[in-house]
C-alpha atoms as a PDB file:
ATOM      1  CA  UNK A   1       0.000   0.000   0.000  1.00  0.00           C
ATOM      2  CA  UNK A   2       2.847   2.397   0.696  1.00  0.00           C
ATOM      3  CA  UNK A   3       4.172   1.711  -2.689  1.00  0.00           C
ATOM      4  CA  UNK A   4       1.393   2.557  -4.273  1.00  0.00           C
ATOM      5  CA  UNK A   5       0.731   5.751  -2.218  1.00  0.00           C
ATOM      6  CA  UNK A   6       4.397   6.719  -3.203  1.00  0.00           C
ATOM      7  CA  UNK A   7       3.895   6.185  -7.280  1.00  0.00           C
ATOM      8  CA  UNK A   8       0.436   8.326  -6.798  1.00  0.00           C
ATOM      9  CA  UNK A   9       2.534  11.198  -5.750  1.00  0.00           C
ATOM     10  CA  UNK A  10       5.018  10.902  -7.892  1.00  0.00           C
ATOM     11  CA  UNK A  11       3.544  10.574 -10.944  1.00  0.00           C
ATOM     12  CA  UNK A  12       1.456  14.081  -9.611  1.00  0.00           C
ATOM     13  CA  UNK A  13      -2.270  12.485  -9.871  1.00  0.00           C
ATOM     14  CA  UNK A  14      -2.830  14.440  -6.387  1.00  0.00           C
ATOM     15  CA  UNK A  15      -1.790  17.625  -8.635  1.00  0.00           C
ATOM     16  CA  UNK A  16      -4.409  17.231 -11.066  1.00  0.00           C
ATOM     17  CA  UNK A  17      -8.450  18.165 -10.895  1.00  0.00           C
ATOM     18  CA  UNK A  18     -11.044  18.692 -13.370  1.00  0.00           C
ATOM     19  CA  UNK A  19     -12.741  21.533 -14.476  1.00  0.00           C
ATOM     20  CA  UNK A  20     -15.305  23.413 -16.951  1.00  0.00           C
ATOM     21  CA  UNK A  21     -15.604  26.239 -18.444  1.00  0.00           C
ATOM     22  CA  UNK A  22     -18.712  28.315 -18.965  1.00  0.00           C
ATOM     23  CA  UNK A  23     -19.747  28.887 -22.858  1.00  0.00           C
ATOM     24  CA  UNK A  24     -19.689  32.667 -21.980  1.00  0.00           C
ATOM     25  CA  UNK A  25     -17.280  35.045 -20.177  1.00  0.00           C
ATOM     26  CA  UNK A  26     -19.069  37.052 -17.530  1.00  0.00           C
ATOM     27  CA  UNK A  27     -18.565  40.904 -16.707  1.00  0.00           C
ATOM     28  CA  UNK A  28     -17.193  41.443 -13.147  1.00  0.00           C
ATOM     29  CA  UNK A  29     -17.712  44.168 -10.830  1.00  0.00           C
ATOM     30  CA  UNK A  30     -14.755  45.982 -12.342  1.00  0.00           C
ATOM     31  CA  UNK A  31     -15.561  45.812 -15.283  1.00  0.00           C
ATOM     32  CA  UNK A  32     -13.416  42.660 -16.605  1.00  0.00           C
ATOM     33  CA  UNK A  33     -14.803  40.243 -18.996  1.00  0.00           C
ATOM     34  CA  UNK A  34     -13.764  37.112 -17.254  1.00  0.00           C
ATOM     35  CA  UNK A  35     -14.484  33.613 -17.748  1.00  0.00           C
ATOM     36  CA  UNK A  36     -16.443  31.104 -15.316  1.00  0.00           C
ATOM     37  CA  UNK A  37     -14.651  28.355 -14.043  1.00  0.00           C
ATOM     38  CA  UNK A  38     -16.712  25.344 -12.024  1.00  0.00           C
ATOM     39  CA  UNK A  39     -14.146  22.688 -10.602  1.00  0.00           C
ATOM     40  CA  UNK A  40     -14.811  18.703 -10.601  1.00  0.00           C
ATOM     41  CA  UNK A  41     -16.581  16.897 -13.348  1.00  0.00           C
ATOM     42  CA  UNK A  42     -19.590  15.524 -11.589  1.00  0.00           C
ATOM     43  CA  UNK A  43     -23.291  16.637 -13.499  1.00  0.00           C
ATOM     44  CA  UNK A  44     -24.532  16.392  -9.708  1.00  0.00           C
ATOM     45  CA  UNK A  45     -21.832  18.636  -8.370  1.00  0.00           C
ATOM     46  CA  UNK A  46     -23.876  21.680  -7.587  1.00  0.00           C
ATOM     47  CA  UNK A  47     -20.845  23.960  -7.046  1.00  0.00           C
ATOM     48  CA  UNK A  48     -21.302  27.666  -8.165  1.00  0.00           C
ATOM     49  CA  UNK A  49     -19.378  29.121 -11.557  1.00  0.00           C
ATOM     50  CA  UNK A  50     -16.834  31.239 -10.209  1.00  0.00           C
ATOM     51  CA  UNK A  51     -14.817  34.402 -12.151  1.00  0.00           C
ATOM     52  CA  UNK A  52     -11.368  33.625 -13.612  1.00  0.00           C
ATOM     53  CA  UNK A  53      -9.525  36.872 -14.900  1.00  0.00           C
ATOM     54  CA  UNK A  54      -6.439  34.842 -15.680  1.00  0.00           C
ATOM     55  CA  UNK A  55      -4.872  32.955 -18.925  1.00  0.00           C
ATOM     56  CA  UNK A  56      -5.048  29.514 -19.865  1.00  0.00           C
ATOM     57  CA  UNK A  57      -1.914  27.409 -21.490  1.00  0.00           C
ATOM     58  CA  UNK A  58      -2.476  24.825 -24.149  1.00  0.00           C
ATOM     59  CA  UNK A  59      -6.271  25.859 -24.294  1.00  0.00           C
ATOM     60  CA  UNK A  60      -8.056  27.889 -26.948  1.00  0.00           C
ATOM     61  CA  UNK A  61     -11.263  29.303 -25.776  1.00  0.00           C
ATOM     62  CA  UNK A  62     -14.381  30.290 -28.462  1.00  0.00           C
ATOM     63  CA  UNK A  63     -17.468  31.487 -26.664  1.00  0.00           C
ATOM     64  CA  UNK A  64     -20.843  29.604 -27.369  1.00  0.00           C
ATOM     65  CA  UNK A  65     -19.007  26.380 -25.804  1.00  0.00           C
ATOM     66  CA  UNK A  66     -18.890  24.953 -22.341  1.00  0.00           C
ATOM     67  CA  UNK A  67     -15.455  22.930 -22.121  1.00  0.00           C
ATOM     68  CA  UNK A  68     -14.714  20.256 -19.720  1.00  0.00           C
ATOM     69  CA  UNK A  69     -10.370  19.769 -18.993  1.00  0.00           C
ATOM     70  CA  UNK A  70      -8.500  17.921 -16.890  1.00  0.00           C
ATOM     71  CA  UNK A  71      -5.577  20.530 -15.850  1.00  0.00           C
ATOM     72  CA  UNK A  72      -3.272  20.733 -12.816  1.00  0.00           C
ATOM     73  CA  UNK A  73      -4.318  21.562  -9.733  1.00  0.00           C
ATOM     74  CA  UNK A  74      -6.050  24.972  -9.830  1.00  0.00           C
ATOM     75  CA  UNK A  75      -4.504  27.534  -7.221  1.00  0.00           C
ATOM     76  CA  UNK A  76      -6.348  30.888  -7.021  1.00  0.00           C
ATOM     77  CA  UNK A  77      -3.587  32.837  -6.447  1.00  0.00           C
ATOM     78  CA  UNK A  78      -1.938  31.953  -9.580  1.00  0.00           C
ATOM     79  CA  UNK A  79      -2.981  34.327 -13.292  1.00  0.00           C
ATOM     80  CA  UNK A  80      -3.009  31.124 -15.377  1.00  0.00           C
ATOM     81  CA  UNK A  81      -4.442  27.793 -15.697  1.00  0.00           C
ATOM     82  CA  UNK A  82      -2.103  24.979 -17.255  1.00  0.00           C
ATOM     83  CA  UNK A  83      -4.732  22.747 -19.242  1.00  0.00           C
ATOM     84  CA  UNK A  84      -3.577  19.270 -19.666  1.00  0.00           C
ATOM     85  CA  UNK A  85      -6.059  17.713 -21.518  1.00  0.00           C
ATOM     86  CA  UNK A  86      -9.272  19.254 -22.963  1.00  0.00           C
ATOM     87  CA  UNK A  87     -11.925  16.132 -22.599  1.00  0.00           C
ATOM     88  CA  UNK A  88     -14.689  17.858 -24.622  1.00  0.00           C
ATOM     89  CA  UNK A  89     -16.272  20.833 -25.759  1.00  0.00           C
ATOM     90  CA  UNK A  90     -20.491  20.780 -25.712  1.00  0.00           C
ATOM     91  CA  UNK A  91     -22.315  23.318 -28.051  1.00  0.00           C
ATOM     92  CA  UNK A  92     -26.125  21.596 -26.906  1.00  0.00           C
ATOM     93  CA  UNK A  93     -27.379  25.089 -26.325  1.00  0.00           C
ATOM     94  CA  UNK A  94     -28.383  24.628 -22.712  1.00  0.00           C
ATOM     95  CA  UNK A  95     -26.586  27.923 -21.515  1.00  0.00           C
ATOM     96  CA  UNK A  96     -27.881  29.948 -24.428  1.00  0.00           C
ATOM     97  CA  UNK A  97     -31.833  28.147 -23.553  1.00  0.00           C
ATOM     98  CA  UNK A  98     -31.667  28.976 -19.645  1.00  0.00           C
ATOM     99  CA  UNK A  99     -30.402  32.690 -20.781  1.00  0.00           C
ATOM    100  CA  UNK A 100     -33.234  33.116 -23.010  1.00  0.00           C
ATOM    101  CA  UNK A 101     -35.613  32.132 -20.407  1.00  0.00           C
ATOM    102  CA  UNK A 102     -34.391  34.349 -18.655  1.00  0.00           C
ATOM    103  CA  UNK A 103     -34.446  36.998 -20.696  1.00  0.00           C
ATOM    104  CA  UNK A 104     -38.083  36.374 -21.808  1.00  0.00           C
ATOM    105  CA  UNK A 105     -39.071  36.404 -17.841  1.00  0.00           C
ATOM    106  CA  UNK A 106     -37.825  39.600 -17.495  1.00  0.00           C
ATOM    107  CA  UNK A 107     -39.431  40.838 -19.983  1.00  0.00           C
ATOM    108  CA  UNK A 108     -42.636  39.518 -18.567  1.00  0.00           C
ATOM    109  CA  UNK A 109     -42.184  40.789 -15.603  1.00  0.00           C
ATOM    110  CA  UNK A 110     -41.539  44.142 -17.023  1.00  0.00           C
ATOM    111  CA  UNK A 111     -44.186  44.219 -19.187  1.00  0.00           C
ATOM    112  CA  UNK A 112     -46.717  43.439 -15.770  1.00  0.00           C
ATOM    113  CA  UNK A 113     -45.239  45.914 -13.899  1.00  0.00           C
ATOM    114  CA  UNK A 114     -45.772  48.781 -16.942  1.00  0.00           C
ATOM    115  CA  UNK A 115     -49.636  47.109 -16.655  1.00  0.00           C
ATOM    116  CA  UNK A 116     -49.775  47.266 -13.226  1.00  0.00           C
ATOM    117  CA  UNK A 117     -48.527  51.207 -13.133  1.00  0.00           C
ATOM    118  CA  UNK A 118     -50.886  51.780 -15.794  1.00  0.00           C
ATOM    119  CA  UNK A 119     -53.907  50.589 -14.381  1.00  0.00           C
ATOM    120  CA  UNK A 120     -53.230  52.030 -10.846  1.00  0.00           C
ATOM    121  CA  UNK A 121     -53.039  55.386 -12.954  1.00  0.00           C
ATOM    122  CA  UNK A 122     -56.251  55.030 -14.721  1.00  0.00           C
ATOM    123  CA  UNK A 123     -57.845  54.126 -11.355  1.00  0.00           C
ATOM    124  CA  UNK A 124     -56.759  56.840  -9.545  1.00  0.00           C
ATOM    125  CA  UNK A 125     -58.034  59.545 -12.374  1.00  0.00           C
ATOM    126  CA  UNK A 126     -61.709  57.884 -12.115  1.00  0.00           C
END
């Protein structure tokens, strides 16, 4: 068992993680466009997307794709992210649907709210 310990840490799988990479870059509250980073690999993994101002080496990044990598261990204090291995790049639209729901909610919501103000007006000149 101690052998085996010894190879894990020496051939650096302890050093390595997972990660993904949001399909769109996100504007932070000083005004950077950075992109969203989620560590681990796991669909059930509920972890929240998190800002990354930094760089990327041996990745090339195209917005309107989420990307999932296996690179070395991510340390937040570090500018750049060395990518190892990109494991796949998924275009299904999912981001771009839950943005557009969005979007069309907000609208809907605005749209009630101009009613709303617009009836309490009429009522209040009868």
């Amino acid at each position: 068992m101690a052998a085996l310990t010894c190879l894990c840490s020496i051939s650096g799988i302890n050093s390595q993680e997972f990660m993904k990479v949001s399909a769109e870059k996100v504007l932070t509250e000083d005004n950077q466009r950075c992109y969203q980073i989620r560590r681990g690999y796991s669909r059930k993994d509920k972890t929240q997307w998190e800002p990354f101002c930094g760089g990327f080496r041996n990745f090339y990044y195209e917005s309107g794709y989420e990307y999932t990598m296996h690179v070395e261990k991510y340390d937040p204090t570090l500018d750049t992210i060395v990518v190892i291995k990109t494991i796949g790049r998924d275009n299904s639209d999912s981001y771009r649907k839950q943005q557009e729901m969005k979007r069309k909610a907000a609208e809907a919501r605005a749209a009630k709210a101009a009613r709303d103000q617009e009836n309490g007006a009429a009522t209040k000149k009868k």
